[in-house]
Protein backbone atom coordinates (compact mmCIF):
# COMPACT_ATOMS: atom_id res chain seq x y z
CA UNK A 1 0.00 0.00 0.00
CA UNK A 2 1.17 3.58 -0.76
CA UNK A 3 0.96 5.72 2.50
CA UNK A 4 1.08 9.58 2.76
CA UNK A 5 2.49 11.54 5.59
CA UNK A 6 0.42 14.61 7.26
CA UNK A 7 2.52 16.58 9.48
CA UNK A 8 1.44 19.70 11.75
CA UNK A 9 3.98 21.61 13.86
CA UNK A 10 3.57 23.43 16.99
CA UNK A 11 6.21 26.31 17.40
CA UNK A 12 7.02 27.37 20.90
CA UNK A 13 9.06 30.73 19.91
CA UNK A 14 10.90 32.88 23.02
CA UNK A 15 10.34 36.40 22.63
CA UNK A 16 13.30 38.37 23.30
CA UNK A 17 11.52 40.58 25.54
CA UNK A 18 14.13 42.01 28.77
CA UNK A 19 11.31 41.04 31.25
CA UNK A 20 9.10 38.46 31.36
CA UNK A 21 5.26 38.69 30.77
CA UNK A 22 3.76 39.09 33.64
CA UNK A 23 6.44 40.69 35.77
CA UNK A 24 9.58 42.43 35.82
CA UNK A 25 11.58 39.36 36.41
CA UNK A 26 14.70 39.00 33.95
CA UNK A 27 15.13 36.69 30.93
CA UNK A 28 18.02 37.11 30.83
CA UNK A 29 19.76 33.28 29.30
CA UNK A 30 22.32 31.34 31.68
CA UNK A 31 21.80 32.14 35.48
CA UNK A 32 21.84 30.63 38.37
CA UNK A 33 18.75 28.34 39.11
CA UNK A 34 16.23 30.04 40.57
CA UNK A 35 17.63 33.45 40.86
CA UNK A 36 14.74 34.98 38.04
CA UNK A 37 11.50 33.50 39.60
CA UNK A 38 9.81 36.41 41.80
CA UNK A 39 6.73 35.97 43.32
CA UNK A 40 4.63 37.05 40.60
CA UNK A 41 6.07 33.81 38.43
CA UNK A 42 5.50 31.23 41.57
CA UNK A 43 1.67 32.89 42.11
CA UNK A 44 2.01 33.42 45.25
CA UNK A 45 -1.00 34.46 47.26
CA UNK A 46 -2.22 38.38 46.69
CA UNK A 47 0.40 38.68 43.40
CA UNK A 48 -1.67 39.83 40.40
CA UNK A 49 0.39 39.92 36.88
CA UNK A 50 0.53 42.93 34.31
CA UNK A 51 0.87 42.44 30.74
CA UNK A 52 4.11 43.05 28.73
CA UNK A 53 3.43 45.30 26.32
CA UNK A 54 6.55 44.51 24.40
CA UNK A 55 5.44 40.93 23.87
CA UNK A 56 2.14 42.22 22.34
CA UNK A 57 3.89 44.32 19.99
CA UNK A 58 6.65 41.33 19.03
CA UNK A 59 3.25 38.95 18.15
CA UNK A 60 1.56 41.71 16.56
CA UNK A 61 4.89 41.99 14.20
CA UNK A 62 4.91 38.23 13.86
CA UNK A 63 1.44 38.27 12.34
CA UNK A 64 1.79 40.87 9.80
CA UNK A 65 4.93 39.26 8.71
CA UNK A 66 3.03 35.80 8.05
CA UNK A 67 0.38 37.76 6.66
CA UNK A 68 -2.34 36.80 9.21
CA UNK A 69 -5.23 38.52 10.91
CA UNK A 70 -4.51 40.48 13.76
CA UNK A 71 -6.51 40.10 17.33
CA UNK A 72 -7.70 43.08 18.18
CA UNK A 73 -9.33 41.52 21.40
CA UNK A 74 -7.15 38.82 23.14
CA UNK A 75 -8.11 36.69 26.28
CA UNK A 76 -5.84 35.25 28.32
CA UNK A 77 -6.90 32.00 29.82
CA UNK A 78 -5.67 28.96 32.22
CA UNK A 79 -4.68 25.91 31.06
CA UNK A 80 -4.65 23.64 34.26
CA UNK A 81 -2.56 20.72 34.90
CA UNK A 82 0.20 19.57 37.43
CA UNK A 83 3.93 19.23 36.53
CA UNK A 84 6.53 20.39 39.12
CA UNK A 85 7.65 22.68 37.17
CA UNK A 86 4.79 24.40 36.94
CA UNK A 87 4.38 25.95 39.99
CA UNK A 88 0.76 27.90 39.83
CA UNK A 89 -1.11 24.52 38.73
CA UNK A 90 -1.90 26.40 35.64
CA UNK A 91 -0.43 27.89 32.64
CA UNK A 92 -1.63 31.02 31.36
CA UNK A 93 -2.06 31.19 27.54
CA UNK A 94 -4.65 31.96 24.85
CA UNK A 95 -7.18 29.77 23.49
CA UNK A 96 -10.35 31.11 22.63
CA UNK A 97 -9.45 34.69 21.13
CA UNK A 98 -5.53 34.53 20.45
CA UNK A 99 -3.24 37.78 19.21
CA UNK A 100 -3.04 36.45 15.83
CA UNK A 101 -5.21 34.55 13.60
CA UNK A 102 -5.44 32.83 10.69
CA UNK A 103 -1.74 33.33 8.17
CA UNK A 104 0.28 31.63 5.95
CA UNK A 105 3.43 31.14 4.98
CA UNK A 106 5.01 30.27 1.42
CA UNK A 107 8.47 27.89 0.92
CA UNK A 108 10.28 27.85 -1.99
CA UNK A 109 11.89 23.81 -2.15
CA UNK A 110 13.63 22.15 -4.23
CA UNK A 111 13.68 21.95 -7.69
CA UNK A 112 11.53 24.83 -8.12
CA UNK A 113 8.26 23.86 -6.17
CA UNK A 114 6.76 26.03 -3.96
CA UNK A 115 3.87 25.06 -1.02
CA UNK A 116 2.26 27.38 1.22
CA UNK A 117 2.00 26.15 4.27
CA UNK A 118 -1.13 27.76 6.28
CA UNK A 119 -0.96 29.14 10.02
CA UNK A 120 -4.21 28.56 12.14
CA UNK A 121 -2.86 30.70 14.89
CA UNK A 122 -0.27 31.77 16.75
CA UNK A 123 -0.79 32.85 20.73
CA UNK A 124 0.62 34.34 23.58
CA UNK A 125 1.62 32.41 26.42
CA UNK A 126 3.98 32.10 29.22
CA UNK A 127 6.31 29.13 29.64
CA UNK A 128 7.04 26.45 32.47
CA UNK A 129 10.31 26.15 34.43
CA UNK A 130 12.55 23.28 33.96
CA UNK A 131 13.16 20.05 35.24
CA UNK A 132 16.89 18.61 35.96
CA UNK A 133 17.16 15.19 36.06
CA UNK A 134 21.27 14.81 36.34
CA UNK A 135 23.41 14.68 39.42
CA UNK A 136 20.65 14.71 41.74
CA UNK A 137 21.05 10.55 42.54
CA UNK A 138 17.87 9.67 41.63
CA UNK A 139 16.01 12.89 42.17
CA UNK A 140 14.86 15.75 39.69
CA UNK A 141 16.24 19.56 40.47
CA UNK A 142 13.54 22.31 39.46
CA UNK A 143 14.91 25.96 37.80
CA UNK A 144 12.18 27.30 38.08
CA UNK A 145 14.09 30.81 35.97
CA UNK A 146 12.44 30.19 32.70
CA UNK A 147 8.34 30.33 34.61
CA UNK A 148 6.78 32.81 33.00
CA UNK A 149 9.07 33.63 30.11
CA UNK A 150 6.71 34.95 27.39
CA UNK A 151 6.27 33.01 24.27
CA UNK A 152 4.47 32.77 21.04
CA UNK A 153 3.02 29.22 20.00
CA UNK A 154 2.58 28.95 16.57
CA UNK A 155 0.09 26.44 15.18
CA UNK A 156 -0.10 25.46 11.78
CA UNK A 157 -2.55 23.85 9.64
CA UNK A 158 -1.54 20.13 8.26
CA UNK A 159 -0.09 21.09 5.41
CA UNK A 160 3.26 19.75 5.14
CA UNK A 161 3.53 16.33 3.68
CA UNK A 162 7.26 15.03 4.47
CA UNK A 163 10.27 16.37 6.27
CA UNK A 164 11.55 18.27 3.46
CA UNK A 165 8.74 20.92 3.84
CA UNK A 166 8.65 20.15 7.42
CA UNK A 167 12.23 21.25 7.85
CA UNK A 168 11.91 24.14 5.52
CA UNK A 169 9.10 25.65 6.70
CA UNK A 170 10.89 25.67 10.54
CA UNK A 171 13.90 27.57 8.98
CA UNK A 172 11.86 30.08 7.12
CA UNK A 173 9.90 30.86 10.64
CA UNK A 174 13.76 31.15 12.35
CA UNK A 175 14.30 33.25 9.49
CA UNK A 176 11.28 35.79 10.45
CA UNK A 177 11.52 35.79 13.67
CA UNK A 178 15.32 35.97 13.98
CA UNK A 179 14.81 39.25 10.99
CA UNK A 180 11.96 40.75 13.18
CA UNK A 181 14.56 40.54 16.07
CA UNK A 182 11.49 39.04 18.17
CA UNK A 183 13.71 36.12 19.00
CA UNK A 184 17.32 35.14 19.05
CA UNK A 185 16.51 32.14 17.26
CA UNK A 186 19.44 30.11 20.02
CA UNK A 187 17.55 26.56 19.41
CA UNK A 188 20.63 25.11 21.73
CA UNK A 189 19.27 27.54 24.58
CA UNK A 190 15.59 26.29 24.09
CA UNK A 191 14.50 30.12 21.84
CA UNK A 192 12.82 27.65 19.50
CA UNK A 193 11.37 24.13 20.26
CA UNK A 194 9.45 22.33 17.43
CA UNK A 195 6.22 20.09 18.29
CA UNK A 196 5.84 17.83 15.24
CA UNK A 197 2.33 16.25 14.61
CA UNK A 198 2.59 13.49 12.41
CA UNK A 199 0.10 10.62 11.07
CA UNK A 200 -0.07 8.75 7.87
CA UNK A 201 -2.73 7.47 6.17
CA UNK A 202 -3.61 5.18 2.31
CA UNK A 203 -2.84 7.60 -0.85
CA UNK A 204 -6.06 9.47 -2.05
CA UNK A 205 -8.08 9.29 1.40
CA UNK A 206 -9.57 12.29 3.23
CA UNK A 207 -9.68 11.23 6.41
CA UNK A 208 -6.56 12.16 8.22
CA UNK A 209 -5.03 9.54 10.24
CA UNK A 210 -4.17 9.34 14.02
CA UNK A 211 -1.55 11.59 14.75
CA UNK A 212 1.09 11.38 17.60
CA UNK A 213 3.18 14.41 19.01
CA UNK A 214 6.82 14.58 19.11
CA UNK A 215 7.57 17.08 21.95
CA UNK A 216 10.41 19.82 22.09
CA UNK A 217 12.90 18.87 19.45
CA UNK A 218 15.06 21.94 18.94
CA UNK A 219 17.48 21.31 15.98
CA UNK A 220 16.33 20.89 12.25
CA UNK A 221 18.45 17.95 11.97
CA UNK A 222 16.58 16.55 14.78
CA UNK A 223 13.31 17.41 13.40
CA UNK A 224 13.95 15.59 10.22
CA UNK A 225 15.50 13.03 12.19
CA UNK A 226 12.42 12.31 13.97
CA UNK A 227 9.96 12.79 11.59
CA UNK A 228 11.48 9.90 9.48
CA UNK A 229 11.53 7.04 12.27
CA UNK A 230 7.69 8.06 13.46
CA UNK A 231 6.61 7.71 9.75
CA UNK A 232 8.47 4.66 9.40
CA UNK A 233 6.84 3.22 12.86
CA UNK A 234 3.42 4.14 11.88
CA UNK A 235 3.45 2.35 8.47
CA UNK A 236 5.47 -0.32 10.13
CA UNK A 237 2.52 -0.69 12.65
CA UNK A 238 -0.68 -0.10 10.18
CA UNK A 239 0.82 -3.37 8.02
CA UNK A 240 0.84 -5.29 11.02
CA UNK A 241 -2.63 -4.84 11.22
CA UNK A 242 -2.51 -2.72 14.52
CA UNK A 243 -3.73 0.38 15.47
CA UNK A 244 -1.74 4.30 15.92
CA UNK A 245 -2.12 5.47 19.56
CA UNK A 246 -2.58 9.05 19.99
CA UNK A 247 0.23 9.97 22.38
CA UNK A 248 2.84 12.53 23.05
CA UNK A 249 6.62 11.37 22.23
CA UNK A 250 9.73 11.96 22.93
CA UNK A 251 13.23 12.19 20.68
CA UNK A 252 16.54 11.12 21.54
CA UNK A 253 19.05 13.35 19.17
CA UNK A 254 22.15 11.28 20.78
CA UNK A 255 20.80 7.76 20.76
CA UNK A 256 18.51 8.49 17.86
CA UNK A 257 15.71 6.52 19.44
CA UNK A 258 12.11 7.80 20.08
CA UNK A 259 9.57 6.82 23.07
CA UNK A 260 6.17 7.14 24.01
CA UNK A 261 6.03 9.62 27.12
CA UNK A 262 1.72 9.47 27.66
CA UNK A 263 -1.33 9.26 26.48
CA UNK A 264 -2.46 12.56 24.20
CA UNK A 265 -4.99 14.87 26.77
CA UNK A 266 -7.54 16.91 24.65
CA UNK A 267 -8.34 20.60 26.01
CA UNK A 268 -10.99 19.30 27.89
CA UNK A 269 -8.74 17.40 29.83
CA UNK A 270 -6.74 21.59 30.70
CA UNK A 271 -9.91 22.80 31.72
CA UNK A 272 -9.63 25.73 30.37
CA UNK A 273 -11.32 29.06 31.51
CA UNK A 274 -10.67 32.97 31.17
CA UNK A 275 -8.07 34.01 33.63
CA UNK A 276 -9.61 36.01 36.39
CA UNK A 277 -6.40 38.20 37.09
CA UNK A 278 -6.65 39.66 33.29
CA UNK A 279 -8.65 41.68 31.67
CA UNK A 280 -8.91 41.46 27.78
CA UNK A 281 -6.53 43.37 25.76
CA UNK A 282 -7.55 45.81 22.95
CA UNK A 283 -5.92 46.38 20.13
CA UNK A 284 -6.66 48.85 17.30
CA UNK A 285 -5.75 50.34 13.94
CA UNK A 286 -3.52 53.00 14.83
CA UNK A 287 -1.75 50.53 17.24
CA UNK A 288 -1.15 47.66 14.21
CA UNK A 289 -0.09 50.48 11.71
CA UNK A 290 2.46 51.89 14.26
CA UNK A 291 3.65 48.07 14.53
CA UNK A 292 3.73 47.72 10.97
CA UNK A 293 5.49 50.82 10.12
CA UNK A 294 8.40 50.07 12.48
CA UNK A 295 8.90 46.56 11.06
CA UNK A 296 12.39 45.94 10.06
CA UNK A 297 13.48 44.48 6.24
CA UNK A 298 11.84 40.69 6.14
CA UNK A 299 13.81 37.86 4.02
CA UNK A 300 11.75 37.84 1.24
CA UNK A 301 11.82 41.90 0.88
CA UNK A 302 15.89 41.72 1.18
CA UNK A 303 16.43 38.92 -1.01
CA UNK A 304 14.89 40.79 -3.33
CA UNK A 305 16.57 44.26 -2.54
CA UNK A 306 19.96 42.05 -2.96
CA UNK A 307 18.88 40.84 -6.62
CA UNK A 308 18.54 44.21 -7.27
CA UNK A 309 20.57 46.48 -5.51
CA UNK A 310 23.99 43.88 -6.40
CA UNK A 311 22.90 42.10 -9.40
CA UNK A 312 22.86 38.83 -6.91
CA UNK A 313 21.05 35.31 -8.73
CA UNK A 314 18.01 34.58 -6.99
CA UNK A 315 19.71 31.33 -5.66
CA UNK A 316 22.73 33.45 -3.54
CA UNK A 317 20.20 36.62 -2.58
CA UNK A 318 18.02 33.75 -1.07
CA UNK A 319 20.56 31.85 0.86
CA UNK A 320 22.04 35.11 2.41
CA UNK A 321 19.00 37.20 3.05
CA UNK A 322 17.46 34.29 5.61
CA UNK A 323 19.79 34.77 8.06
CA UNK A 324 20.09 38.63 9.53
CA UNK A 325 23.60 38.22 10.17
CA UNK A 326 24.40 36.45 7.48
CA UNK A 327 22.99 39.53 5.33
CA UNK A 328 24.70 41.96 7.37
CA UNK A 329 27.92 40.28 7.09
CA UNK A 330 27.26 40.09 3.46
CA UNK A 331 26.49 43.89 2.63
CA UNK A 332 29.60 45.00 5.07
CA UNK A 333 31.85 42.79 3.11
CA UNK A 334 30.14 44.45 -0.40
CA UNK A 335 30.46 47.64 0.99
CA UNK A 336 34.16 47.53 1.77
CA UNK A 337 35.16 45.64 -1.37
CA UNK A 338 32.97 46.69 -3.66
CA UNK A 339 32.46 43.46 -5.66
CA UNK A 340 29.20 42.31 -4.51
CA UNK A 341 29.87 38.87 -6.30
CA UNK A 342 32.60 38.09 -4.79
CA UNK A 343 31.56 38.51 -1.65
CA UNK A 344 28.46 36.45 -1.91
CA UNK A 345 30.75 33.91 -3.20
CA UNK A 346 33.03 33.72 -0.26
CA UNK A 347 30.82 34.66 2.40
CA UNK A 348 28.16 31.65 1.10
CA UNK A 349 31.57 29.68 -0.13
CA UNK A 350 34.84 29.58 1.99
CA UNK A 351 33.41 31.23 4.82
CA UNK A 352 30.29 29.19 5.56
CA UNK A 353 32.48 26.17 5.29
CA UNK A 354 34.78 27.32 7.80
CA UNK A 355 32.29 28.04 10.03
CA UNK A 356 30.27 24.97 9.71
CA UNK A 357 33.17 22.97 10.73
CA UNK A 358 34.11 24.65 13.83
CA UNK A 359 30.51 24.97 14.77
CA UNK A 360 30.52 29.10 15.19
CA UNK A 361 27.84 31.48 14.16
CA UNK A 362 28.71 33.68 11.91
CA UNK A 363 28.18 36.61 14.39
CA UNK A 364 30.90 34.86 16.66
CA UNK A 365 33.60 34.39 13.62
CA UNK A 366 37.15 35.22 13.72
CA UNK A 367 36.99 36.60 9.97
CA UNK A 368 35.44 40.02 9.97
CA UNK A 369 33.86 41.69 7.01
CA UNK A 370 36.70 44.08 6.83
CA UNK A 371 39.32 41.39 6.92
CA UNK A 372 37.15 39.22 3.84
CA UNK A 373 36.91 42.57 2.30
CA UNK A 374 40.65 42.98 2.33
CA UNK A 375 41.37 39.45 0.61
CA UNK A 376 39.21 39.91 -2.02
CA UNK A 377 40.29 43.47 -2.64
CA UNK A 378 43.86 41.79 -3.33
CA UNK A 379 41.88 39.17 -5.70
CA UNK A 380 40.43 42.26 -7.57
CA UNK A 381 43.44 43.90 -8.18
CA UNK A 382 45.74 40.66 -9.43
CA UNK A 383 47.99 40.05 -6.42
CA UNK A 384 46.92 36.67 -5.58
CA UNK A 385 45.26 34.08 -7.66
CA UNK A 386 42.35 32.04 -6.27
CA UNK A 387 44.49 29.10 -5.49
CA UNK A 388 46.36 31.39 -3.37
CA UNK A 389 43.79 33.16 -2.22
CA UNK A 390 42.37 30.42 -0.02
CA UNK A 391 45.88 29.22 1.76
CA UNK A 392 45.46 33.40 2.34
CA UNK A 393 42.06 32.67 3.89
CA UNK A 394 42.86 30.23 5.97
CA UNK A 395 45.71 32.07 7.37
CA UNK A 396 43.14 34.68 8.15
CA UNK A 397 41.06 31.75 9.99
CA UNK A 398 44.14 30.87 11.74
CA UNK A 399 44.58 34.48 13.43
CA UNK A 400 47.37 35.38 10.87
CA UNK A 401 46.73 38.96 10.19
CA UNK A 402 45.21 40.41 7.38
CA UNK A 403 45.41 40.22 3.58
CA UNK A 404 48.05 42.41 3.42
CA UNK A 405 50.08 41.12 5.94
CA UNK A 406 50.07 37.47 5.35
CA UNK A 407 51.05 38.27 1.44
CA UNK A 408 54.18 40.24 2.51
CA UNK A 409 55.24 37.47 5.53
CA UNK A 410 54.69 34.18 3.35
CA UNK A 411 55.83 35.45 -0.40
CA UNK A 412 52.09 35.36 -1.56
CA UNK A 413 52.28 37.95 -4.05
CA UNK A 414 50.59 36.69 -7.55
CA UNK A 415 53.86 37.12 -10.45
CA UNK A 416 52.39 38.96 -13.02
CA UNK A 417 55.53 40.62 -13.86
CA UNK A 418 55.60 39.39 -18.20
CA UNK A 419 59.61 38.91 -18.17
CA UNK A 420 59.55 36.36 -15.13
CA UNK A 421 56.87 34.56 -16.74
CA UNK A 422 57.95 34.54 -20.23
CA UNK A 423 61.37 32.93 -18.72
CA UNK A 424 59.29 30.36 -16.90
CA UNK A 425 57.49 29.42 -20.11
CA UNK A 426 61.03 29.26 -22.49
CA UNK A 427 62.31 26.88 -19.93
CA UNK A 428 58.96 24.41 -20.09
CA UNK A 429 58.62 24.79 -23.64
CA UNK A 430 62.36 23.87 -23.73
CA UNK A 431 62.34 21.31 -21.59
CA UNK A 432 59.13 19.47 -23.42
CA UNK A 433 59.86 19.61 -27.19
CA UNK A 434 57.66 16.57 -27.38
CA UNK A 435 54.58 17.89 -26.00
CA UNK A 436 55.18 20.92 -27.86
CA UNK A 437 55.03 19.47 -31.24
CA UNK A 438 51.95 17.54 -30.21
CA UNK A 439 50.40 20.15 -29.25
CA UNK A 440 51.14 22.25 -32.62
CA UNK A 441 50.44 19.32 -34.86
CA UNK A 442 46.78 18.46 -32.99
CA UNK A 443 43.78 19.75 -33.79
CA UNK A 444 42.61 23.26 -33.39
CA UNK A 445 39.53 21.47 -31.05
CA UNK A 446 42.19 19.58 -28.71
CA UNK A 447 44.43 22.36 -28.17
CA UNK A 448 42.51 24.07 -25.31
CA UNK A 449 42.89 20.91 -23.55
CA UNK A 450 46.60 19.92 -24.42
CA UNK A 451 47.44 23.52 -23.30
CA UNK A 452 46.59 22.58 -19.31
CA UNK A 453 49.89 20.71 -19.32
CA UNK A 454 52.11 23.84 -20.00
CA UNK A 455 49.64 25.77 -17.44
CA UNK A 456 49.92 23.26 -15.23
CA UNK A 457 54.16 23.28 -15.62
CA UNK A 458 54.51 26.79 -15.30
CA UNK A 459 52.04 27.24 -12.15
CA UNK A 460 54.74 25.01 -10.73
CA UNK A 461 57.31 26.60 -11.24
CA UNK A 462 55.94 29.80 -9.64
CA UNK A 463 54.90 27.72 -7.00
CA UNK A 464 51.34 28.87 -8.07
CA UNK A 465 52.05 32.16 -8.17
CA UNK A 466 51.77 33.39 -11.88
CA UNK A 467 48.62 35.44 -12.95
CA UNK A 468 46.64 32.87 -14.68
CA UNK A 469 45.06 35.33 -17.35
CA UNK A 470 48.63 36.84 -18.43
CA UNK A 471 50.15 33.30 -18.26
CA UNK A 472 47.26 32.24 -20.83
CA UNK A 473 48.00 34.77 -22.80
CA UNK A 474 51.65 34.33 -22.96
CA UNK A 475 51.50 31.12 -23.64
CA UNK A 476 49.06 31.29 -26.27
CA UNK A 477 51.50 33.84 -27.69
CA UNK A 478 54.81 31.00 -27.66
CA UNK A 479 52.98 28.11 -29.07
CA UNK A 480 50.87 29.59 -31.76
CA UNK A 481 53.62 31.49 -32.79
């Protein structure tokens, strides 16, 4: 039988807000335990909470970027349930009437396709603290720091139909939320965890199938990681002839195992009801303009700014307008050198490779814009050749110096001086009649091919040095002539 996957994700996103939303307590990322839960976070008797009005203005952003309907009346309510980290017994969050409403988004995949991928909503919420379960022999610590850390959930439709769109629809949120500078995007510190819904069900029926929920997986790799083993178990278990489970899950990243962790509640089982403490909050046109007006560049409005502005394929504008940094790296780099090709090159080339394998941002990388802007300033102007260029770059990597610097210390400078070459080239073409007279006795077609031996001579004589246009040219000049 031919099965199709339905997937749904639910997006927990941390708004960078300096307080958290309902009190003044920090959010501040890596303290102590329990040194950023007041008494407004814990509830404790005759604490009432105030809104944030910064996290109201980071959702409203959020929604017009993913082109959804804006709440102008949301509710808070309480979502009951007992988990020790969850120290009031209840969570509050939206249900009912949430911030933003109904959106979409649209991925670009590939080979050309393009899927939209539909947002039911997205809501405002506060999050839980956290449970430790090492070095306590046998007992669970509670940090009880992230309580009350305001959050967005965002909750799509089931659109997506197999990891790839899965996956790329989770980098395209990190994309706007990370350009909206609403979130830091840090998925290792927990700024992003990814719910994955996921059931299968025969080719050409309607009826979705059972779905189970993968909790709190906060790497792509593990998304897609997980989404293929969960697919694979519920086809596995539908041939056998049994039956899916609704349930809640859990993914191991390091083992690359998954488990059931319970049974699936519904919202009944929350009990949910408006939150006495909170009044409803009004939004209204002059408020959502202001929000739009201040909204910074989004991906899709830079890539295309960069196809424009620096002549940029739609491929390269793409890949380095979804990452802020990456884009501001990019346009420092272009601004410096001016050679906005180049730049793109190396930045999406050399550089991400370097960075990839040392696991480092690019905000945290040793090579600045000016000091990429300085190699391929020498490129431009002929002093090193793009062999060179690279042992150049990864002298750079290495804490070397600059450009300039690391050309005068290691001999780097490209020979483009014509009497040192054209003595390089009498001495190959004298010490290779043979080759010589094959290559002036073969075909006009075979030449260009023949003539990489000579190229490949002299470059070693100049220990890769010689300026491969004026080398071409020169040699062109000997053996034709």
């Amino acid at each position: 039988m031919q099965w199709e996957t339905v997937i749904g994700l639910e997006v927990h996103v941390q708004l960078a807000t300096k307080t958290k939303i309902f009190s003044g307590a920090s959010t501040a990322f890596g303290a102590e335990p329990n040194t950023q839960a007041c008494a407004i976070d814990l509830a404790l008797p005759g604490t009432l909470p105030t809104p944030n009005a910064e996290a109201f203005r980071f959702a409203t952003m959020f929604g017009l970027a993913v082109n959804a309907e804006i709440g102008k009346r949301s509710v808070f309510e309480r979502k009951n349930y007992f988990y020790p980290d969850l120290p009031k017994g209840y969570q509050t969050t939206q249900l009912a009437e949430p911030i933003v409403g109904a959106g979409y988004v649209d991925l670009e995949l590939e080979g050309g396709r393009t899927k939209r991928v539909r947002i039911h909503h997205a809501h405002l919420e506060e999050d839980a603290g956290k449970s430790l379960h090492e070095d306590f022999a046998g007992m669970s610590g509670i940090d009880l720091n992230r309580a009350g850390t305001p959050l967005i959930e965002v909750v799509t439709e089931p659109d997506m139909r197999n990891a790839e769109e899965a996956v790329a629809f989770a980098k395209k949120l990190h994309s706007i939320v990370t350009s909206l500078e609403i979130c830091d995007g840090e998925m290792s510190q927990g700024s992003m965890r990814f719910d994955v819904n996921i059931s299968v069900r025969p080719k050409g029926q309607e009826k979705l199938g059972t779905r189970t929920e993968t909790k709190n997986l906060n790497s792509f790799k593990f998304m897609e990681e997980a989404i293929a083993l969960e697919v694979e178990r519920q086809i596995d278990v539908l041939e056998d002839g049994g039956k899916i489970t609704q349930e809640t899950r859990l993914y191991n990243g390091d083992t690359k195992k998954a488990r059931s962790m319970r049974s699936k509640e519904d919202s009944n089982d929350y009990r949910y009801f408006p939150c006495p403490d909170l009044l409803p909050v009004i939004l209204d046109d002059d408020y959502i303009e202001s929000v739009r007006k201040q909204m910074p560049e989004l991906p899709e409005a830079k890539r295309a700014r960069f196809v424009e502005q620096y002549g940029l394929s739609d491929y390269d504008a793409g890949q380095l307008s979804a990452d802020k940094n990456v884009a501001a790296f990019f346009e420092k780099t272009t601004q410096i050198s001016q050679d906005a090709k180049l730049s793109a090159n190396w930045v999406l080339g050399d550089l991400a490779a370097y960075l990839n394998k040392n696991e480092q941002s690019i905000s945290s990388s040793k090579v600045t814009p000016e000091l990429l802007a300085g190699l391929i300033s020498r490129i431009k102007d002929g002093t090193l050749s793009s062999k060179i260029a690279k042992q150049v770059f990864e002298a750079i990597c290495n804490g070397e110096g600059d450009a300039d610097s690391i050309i005068e210390d290691k001999g780097f400078k490209q020979v483009s001086d014509t009497g040192a070459l054209e003595k390089m080239i009498d001495d190959v073409i004298a010490k290779n009649p043979q080759q010589v007279d094959n290559y002036r006795s073969a075909d006009e077609s075979k030449r260009p091919k023949m003539l990489g031996f000579f190229v490949g001579q002299v470059m070693k004589a100049s220990q890769g040095q010689a300026n491969p246009q004026t080398l071409n040219e020169l040699l062109l000049k000997k053996l034709n002539g």
